[in-house]
PDB file of N, CA and C in Angstrom:
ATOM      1  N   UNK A   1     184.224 191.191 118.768  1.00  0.00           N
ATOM      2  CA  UNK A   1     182.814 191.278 119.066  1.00  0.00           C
ATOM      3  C   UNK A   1     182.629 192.178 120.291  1.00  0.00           C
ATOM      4  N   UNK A   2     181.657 192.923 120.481  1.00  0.00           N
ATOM      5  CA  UNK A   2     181.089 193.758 121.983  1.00  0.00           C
ATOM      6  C   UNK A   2     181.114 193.024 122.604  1.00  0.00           C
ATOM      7  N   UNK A   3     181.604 193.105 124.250  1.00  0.00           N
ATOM      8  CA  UNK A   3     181.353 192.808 124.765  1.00  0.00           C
ATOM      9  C   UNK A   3     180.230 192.124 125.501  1.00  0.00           C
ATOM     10  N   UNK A   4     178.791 193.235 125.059  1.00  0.00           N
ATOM     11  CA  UNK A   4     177.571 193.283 125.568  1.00  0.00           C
ATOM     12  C   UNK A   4     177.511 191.993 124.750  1.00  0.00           C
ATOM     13  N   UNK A   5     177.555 191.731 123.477  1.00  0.00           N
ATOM     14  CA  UNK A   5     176.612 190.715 122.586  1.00  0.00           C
ATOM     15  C   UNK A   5     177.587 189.285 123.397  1.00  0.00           C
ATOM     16  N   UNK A   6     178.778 189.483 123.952  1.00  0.00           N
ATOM     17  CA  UNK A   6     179.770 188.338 123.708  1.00  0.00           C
ATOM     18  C   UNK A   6     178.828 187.542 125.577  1.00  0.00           C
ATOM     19  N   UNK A   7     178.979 188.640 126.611  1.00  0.00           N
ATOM     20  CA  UNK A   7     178.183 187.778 127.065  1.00  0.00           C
ATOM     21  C   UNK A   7     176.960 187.472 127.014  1.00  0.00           C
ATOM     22  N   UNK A   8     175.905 187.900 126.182  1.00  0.00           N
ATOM     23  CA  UNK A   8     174.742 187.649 125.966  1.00  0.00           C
ATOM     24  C   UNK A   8     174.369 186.151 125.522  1.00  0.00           C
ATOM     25  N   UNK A   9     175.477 185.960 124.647  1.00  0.00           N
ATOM     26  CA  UNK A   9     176.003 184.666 123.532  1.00  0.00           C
ATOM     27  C   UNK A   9     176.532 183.781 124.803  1.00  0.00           C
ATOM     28  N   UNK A  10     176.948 184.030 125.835  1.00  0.00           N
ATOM     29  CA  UNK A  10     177.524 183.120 127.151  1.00  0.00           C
ATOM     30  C   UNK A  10     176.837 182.703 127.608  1.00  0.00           C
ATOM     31  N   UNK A  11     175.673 183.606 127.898  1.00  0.00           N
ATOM     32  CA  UNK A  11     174.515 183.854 129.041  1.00  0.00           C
ATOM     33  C   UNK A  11     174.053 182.532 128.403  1.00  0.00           C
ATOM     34  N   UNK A  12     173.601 182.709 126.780  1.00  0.00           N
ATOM     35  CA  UNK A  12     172.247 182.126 126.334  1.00  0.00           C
ATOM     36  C   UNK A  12     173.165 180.148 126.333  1.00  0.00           C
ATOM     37  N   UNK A  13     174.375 180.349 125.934  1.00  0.00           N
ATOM     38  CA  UNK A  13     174.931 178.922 126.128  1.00  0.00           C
ATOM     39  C   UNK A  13     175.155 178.178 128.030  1.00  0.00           C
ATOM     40  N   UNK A  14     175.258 178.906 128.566  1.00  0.00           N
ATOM     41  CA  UNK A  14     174.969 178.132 129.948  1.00  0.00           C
ATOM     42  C   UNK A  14     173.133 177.975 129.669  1.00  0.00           C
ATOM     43  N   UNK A  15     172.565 179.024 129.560  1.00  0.00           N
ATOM     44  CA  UNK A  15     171.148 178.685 129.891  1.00  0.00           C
ATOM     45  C   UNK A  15     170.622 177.643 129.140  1.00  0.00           C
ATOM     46  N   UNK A  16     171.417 177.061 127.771  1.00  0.00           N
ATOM     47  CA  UNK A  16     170.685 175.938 127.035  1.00  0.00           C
ATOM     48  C   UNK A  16     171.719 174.868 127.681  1.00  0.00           C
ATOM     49  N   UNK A  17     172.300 174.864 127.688  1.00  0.00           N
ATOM     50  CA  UNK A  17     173.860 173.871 128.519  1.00  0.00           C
ATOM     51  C   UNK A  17     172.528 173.064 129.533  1.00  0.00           C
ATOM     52  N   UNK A  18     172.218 174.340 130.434  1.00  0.00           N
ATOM     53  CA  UNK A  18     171.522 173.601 131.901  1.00  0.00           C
ATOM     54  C   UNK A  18     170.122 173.244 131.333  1.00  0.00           C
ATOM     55  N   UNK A  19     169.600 173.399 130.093  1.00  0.00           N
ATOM     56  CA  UNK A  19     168.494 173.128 129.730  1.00  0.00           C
ATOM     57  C   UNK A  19     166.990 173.899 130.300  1.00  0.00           C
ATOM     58  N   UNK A  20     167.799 174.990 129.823  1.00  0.00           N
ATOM     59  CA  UNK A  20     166.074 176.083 130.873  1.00  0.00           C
ATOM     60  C   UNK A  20     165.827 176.960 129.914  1.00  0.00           C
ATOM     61  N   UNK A  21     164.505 177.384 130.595  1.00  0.00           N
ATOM     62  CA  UNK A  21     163.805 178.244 129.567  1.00  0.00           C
ATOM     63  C   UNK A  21     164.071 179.739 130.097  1.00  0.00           C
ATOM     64  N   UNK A  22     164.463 180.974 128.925  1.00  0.00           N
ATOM     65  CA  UNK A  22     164.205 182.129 129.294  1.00  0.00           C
ATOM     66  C   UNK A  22     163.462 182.478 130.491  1.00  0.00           C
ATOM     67  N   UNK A  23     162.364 182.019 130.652  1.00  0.00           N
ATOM     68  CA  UNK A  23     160.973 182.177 131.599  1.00  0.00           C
ATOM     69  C   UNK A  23     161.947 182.013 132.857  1.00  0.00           C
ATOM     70  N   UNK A  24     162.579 180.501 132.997  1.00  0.00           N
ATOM     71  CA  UNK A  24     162.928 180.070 134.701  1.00  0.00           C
ATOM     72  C   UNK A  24     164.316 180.448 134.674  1.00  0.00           C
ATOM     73  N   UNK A  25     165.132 180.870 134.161  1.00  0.00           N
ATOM     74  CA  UNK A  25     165.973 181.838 134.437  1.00  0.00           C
ATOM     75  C   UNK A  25     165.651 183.523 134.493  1.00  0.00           C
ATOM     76  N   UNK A  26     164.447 183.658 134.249  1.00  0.00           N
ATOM     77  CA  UNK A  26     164.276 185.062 134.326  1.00  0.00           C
ATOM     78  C   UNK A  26     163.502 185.007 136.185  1.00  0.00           C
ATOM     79  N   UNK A  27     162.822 183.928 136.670  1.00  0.00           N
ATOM     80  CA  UNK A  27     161.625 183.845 137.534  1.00  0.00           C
ATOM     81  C   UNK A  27     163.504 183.867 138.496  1.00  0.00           C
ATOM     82  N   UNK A  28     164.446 182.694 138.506  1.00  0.00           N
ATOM     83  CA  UNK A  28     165.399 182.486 139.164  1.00  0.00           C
ATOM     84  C   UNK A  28     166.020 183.467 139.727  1.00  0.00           C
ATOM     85  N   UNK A  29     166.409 184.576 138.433  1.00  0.00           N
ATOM     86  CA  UNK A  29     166.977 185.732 138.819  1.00  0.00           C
ATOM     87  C   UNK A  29     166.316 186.661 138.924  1.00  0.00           C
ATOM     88  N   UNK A  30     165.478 186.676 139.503  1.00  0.00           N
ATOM     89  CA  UNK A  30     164.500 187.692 139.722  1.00  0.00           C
ATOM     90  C   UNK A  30     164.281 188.712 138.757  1.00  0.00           C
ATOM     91  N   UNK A  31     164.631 188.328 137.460  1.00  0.00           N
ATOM     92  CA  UNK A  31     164.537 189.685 136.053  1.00  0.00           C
ATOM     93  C   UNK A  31     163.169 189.574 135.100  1.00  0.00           C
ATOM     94  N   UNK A  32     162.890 189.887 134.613  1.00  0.00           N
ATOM     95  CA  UNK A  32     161.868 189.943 134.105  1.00  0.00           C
ATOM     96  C   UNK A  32     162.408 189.202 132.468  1.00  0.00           C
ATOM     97  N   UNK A  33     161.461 188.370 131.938  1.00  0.00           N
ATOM     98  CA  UNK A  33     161.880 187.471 131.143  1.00  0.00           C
ATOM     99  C   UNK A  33     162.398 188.200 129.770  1.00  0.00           C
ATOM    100  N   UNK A  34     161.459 189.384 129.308  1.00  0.00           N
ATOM    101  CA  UNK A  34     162.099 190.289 128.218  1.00  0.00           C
ATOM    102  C   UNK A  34     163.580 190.902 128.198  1.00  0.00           C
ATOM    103  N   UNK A  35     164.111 191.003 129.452  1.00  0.00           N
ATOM    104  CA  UNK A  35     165.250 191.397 129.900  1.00  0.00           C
ATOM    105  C   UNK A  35     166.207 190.659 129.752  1.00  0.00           C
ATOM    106  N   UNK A  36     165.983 189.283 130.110  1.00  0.00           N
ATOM    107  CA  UNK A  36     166.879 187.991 129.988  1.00  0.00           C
ATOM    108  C   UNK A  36     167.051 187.951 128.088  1.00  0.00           C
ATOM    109  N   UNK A  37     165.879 188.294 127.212  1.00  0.00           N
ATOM    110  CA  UNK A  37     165.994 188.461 125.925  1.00  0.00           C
ATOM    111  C   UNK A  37     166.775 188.797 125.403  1.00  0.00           C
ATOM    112  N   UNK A  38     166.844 190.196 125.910  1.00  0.00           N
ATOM    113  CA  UNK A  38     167.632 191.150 125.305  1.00  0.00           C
ATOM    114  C   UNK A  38     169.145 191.313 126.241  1.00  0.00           C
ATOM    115  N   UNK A  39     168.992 190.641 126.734  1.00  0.00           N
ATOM    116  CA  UNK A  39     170.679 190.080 127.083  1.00  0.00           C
ATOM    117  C   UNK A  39     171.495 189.890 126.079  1.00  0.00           C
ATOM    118  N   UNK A  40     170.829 188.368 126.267  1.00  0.00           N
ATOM    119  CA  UNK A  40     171.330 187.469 125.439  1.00  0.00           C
ATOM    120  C   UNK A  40     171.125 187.438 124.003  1.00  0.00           C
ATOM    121  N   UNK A  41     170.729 189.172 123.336  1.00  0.00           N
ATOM    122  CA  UNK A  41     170.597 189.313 122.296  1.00  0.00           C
ATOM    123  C   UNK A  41     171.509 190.610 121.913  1.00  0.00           C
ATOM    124  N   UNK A  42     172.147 190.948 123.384  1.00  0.00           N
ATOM    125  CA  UNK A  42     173.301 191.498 123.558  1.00  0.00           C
ATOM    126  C   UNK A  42     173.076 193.080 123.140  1.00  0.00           C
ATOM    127  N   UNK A  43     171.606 193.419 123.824  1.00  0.00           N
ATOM    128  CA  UNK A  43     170.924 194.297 123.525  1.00  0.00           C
ATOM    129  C   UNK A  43     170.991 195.293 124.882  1.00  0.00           C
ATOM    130  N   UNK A  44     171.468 194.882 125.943  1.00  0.00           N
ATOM    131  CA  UNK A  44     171.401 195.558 127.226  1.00  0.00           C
ATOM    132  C   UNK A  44     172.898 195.418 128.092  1.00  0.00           C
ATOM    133  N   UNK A  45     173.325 196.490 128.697  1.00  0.00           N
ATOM    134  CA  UNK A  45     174.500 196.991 129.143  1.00  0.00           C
ATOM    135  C   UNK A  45     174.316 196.526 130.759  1.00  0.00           C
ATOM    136  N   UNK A  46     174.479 195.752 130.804  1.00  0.00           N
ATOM    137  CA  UNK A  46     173.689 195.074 132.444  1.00  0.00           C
ATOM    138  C   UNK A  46     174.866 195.322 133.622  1.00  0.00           C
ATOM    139  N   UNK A  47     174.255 195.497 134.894  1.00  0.00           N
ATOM    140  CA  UNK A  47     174.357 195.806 136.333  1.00  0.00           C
ATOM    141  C   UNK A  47     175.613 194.502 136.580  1.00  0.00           C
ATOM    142  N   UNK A  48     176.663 195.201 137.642  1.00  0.00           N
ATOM    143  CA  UNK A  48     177.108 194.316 138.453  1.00  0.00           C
ATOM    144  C   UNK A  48     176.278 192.922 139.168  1.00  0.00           C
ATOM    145  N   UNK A  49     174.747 193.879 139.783  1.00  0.00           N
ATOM    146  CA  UNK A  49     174.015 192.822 140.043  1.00  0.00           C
ATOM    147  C   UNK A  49     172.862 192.144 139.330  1.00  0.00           C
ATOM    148  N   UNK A  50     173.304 192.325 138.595  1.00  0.00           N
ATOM    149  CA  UNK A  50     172.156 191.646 137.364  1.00  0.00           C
ATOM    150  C   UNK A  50     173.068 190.328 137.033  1.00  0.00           C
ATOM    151  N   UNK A  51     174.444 191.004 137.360  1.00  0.00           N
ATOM    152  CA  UNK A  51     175.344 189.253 136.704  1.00  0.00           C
ATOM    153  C   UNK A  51     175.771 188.879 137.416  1.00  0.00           C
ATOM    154  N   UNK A  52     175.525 189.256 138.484  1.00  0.00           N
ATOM    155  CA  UNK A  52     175.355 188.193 140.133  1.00  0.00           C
ATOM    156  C   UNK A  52     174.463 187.264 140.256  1.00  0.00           C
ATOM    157  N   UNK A  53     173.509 188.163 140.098  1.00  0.00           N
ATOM    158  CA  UNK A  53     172.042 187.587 139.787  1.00  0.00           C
ATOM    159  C   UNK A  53     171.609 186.136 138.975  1.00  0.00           C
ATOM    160  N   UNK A  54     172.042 186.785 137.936  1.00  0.00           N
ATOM    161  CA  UNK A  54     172.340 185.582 136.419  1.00  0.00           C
ATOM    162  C   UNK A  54     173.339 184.256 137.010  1.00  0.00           C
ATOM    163  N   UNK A  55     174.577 184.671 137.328  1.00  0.00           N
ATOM    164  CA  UNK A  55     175.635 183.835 137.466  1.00  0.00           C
ATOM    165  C   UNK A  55     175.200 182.776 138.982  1.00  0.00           C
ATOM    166  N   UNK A  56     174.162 183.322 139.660  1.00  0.00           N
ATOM    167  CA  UNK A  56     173.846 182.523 141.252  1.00  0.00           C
ATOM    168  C   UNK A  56     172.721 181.922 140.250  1.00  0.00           C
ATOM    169  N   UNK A  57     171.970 181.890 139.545  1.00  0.00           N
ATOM    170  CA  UNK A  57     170.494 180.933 138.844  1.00  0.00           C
ATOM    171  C   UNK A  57     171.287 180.382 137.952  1.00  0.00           C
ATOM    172  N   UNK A  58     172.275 180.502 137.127  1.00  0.00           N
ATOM    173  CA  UNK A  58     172.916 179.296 136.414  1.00  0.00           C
ATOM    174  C   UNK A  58     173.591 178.400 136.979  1.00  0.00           C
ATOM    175  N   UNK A  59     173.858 178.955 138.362  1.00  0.00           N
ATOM    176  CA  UNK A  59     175.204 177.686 139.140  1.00  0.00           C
ATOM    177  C   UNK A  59     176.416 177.911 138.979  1.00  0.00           C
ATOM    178  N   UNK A  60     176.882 178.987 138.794  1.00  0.00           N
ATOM    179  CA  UNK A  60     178.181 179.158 137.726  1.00  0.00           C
ATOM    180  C   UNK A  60     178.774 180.644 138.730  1.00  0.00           C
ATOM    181  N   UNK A  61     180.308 180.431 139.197  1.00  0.00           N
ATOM    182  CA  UNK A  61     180.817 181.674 139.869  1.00  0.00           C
ATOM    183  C   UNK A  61     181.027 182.660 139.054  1.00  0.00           C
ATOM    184  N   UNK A  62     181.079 183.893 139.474  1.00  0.00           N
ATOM    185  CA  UNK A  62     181.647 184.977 138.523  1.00  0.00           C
ATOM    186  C   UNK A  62     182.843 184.683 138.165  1.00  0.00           C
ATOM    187  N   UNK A  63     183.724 184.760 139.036  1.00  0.00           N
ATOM    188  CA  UNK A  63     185.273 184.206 138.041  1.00  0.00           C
ATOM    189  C   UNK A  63     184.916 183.266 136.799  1.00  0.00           C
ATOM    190  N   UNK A  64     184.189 182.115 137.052  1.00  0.00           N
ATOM    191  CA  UNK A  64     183.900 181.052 135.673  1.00  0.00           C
ATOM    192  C   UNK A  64     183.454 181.787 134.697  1.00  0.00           C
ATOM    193  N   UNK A  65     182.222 182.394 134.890  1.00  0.00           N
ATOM    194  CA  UNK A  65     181.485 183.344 133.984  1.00  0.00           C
ATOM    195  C   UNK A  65     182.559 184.414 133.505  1.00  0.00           C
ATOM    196  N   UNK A  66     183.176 184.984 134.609  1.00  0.00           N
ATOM    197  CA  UNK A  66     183.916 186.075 133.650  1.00  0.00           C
ATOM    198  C   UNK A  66     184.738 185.297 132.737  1.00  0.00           C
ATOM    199  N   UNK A  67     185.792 184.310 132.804  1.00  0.00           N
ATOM    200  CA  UNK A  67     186.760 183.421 132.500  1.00  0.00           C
ATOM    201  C   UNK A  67     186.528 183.385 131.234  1.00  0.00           C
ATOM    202  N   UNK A  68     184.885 182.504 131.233  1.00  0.00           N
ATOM    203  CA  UNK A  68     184.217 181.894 130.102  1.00  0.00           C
ATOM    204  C   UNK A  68     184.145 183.123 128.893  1.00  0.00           C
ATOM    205  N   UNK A  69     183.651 184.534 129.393  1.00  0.00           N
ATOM    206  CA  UNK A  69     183.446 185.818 128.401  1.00  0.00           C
ATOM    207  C   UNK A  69     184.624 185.546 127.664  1.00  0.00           C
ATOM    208  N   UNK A  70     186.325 185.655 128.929  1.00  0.00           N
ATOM    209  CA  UNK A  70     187.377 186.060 128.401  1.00  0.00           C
ATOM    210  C   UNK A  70     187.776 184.786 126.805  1.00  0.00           C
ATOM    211  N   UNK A  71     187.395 183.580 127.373  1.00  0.00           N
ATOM    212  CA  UNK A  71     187.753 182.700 126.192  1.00  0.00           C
ATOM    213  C   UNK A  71     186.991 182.993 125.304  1.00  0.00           C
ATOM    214  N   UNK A  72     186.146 183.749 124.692  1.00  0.00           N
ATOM    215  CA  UNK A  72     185.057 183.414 123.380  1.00  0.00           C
ATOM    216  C   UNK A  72     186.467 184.938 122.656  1.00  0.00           C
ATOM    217  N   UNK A  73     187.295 184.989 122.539  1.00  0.00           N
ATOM    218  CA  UNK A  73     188.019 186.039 121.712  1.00  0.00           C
ATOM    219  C   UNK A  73     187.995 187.237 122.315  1.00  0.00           C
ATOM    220  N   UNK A  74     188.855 187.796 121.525  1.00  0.00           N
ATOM    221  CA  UNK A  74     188.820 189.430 121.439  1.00  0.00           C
ATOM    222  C   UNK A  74     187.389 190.075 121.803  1.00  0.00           C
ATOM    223  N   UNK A  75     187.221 190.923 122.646  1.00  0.00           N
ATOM    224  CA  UNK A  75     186.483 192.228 123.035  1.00  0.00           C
ATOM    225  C   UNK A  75     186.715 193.445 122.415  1.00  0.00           C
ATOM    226  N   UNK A  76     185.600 194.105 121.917  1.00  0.00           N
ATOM    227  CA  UNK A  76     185.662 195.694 121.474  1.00  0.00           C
ATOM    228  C   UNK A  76     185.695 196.334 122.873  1.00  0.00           C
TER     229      UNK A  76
END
């Protein structure tokens, strides 16, 4: 799978995990809520700090987050 879609598919399972809406993870990370969409629809090639960003409003370190990408399989 792409990368892009594999964490999008991460993104969107912490964000239902913690039980939030697109909206308050988008208000959290200061992104705009269409953006958080198309993440997690693995539609956008996102910033170092965009997944800083993301990874400080879920609660979750980058090492975990990256970790977590590395377990869902193989990367294109």
């Amino acid at each position: 799978m792409e990368l892009q879609r594999v964490f999008g598919k991460v993104i969107k399972e912490l964000r239902l995990q913690k039980k939030i809406s697109q909206e308050k993870l988008a208000f959290d990370s200061d992104i705009d809520r269409t953006y958080i969409s198309d993440i997690e629809k693995g539609d956008r090639n996102v910033s170092l700090l965009i997944i800083y960003r993301i990874a400080k409003a879920l609660q979750i370190s980058l090492s975990d987050l990256f970790k977590k990408i590395e377990d869902h399989g193989e990367i294109k």
